[in-house]
C-alpha atoms as a PDB file:
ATOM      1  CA  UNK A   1     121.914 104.511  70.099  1.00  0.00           C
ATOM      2  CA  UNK A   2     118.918 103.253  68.022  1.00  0.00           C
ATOM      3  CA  UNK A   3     115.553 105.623  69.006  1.00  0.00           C
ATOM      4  CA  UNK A   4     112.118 104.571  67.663  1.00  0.00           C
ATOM      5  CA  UNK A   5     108.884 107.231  67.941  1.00  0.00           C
ATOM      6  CA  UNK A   6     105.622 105.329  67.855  1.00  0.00           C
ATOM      7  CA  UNK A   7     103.615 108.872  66.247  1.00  0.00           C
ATOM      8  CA  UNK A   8     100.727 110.147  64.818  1.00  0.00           C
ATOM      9  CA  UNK A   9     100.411 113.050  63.091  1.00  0.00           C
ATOM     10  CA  UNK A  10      97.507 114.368  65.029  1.00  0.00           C
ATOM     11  CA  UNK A  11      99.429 114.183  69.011  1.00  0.00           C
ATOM     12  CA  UNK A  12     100.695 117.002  70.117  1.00  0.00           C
ATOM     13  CA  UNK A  13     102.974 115.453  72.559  1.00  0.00           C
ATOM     14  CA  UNK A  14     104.097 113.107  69.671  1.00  0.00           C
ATOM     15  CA  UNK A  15     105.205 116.533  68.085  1.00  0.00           C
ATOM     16  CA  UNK A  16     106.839 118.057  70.966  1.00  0.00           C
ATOM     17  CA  UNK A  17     109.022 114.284  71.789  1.00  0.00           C
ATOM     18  CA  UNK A  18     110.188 114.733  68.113  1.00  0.00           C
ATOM     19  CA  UNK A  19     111.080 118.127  68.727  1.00  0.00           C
ATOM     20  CA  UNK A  20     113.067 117.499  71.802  1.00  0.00           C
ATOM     21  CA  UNK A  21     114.674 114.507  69.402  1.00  0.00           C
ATOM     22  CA  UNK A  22     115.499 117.276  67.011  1.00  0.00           C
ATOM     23  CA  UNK A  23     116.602 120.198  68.982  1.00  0.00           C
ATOM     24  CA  UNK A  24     119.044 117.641  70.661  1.00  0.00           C
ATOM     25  CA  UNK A  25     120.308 115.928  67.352  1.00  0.00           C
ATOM     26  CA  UNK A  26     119.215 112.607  68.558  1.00  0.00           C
ATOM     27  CA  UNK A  27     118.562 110.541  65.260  1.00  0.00           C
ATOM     28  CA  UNK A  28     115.027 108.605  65.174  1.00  0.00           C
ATOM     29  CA  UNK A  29     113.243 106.297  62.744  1.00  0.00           C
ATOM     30  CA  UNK A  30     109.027 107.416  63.352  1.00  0.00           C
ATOM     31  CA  UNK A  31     106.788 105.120  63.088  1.00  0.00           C
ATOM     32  CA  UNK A  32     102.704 105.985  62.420  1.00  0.00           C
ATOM     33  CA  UNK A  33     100.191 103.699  64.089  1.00  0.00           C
ATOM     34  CA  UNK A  34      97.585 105.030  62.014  1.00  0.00           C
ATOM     35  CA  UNK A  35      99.242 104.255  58.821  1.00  0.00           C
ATOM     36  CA  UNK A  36     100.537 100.648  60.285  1.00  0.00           C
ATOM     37  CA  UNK A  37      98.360  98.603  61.722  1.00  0.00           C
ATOM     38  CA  UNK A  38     101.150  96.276  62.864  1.00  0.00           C
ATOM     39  CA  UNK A  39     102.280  99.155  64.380  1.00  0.00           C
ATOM     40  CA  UNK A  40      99.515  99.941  66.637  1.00  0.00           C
ATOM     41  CA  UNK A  41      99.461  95.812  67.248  1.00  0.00           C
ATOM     42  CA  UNK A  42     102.711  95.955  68.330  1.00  0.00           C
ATOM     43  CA  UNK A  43     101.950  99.296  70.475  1.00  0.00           C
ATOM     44  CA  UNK A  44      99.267  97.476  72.422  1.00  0.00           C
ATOM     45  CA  UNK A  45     101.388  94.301  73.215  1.00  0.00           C
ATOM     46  CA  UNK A  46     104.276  96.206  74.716  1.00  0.00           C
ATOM     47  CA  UNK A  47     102.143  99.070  76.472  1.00  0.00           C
ATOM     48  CA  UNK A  48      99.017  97.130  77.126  1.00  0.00           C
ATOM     49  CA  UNK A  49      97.098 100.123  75.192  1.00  0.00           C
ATOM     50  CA  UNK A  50      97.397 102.565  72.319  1.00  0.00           C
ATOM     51  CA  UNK A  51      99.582 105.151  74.514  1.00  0.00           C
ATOM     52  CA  UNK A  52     101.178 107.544  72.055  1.00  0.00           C
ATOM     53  CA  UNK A  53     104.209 108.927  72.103  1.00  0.00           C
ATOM     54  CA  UNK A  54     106.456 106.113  73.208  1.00  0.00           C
ATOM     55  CA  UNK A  55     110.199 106.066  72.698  1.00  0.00           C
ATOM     56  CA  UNK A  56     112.025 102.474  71.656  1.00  0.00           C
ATOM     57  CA  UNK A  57     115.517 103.213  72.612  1.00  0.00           C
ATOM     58  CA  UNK A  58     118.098 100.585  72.409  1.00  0.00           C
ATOM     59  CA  UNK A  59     115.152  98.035  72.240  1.00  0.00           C
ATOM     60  CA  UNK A  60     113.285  99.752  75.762  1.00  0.00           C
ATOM     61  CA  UNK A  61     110.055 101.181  76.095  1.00  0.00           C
ATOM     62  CA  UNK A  62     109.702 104.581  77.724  1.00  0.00           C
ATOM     63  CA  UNK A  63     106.511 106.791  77.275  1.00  0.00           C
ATOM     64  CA  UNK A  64     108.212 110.098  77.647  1.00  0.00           C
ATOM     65  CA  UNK A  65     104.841 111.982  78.520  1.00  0.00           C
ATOM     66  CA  UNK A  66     102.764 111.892  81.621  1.00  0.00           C
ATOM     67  CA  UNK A  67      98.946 112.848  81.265  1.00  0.00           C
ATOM     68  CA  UNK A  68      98.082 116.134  82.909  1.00  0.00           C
ATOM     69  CA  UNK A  69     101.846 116.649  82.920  1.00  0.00           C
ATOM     70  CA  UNK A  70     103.438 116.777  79.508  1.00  0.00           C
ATOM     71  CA  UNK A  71     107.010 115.866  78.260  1.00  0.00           C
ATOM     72  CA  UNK A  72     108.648 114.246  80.994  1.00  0.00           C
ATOM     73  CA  UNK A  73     111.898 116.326  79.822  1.00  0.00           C
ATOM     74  CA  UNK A  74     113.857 115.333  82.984  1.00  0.00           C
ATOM     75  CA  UNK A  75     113.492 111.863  81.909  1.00  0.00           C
ATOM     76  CA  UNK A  76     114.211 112.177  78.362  1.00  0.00           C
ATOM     77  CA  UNK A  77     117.758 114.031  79.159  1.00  0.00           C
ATOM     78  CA  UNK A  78     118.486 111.123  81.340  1.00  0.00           C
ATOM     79  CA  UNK A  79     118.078 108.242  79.001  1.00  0.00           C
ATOM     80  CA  UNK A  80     119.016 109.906  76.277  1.00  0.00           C
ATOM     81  CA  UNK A  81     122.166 110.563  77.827  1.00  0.00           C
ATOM     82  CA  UNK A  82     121.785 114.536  77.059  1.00  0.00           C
ATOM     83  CA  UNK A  83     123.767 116.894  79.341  1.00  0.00           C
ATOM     84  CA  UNK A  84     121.319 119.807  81.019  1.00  0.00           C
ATOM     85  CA  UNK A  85     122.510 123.448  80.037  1.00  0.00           C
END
């Protein structure tokens, strides 16, 4: 499974999906918006805005936070295929 972060080092939920990545040994590549502009270009054409954290896994989108919510945890143990405990 190939999982993408779009980050930045300021979100807190950006820290808490990579966290959740971590804590579940899921390997990631991160990528920075605010350090690639191409980045944040290609952000914007698959979201429609500059929506941070989002997940690429296996080539689809997933935003695995909810404003006024949080982590969507549910969510990310289903697509990620992680058994709950």
């Amino acid at each position: 499974m190939k999982v993408q972060v779009y980050t930045t080092a300021w979100c807190r939920d950006c820290r808490a999906a990579k966290q959740f990545l971590e804590e579940h040994g899921v390997e990631y590549s991160e990528i920075d918006v605010d350090a690639d502009s191409s980045a944040s270009d290609e952000l914007v054409r698959h979201v429609g805005k500059r929506a941070i954290p989002q997940l690429v896994i296996d080539g689809e989108w997933f935003q695995p936070y909810k404003p006024g919510c949080g982590l969507l945890y549910e969510e990310l143990h289903q697509r990620l295929h992680i058994p709950r405990n």
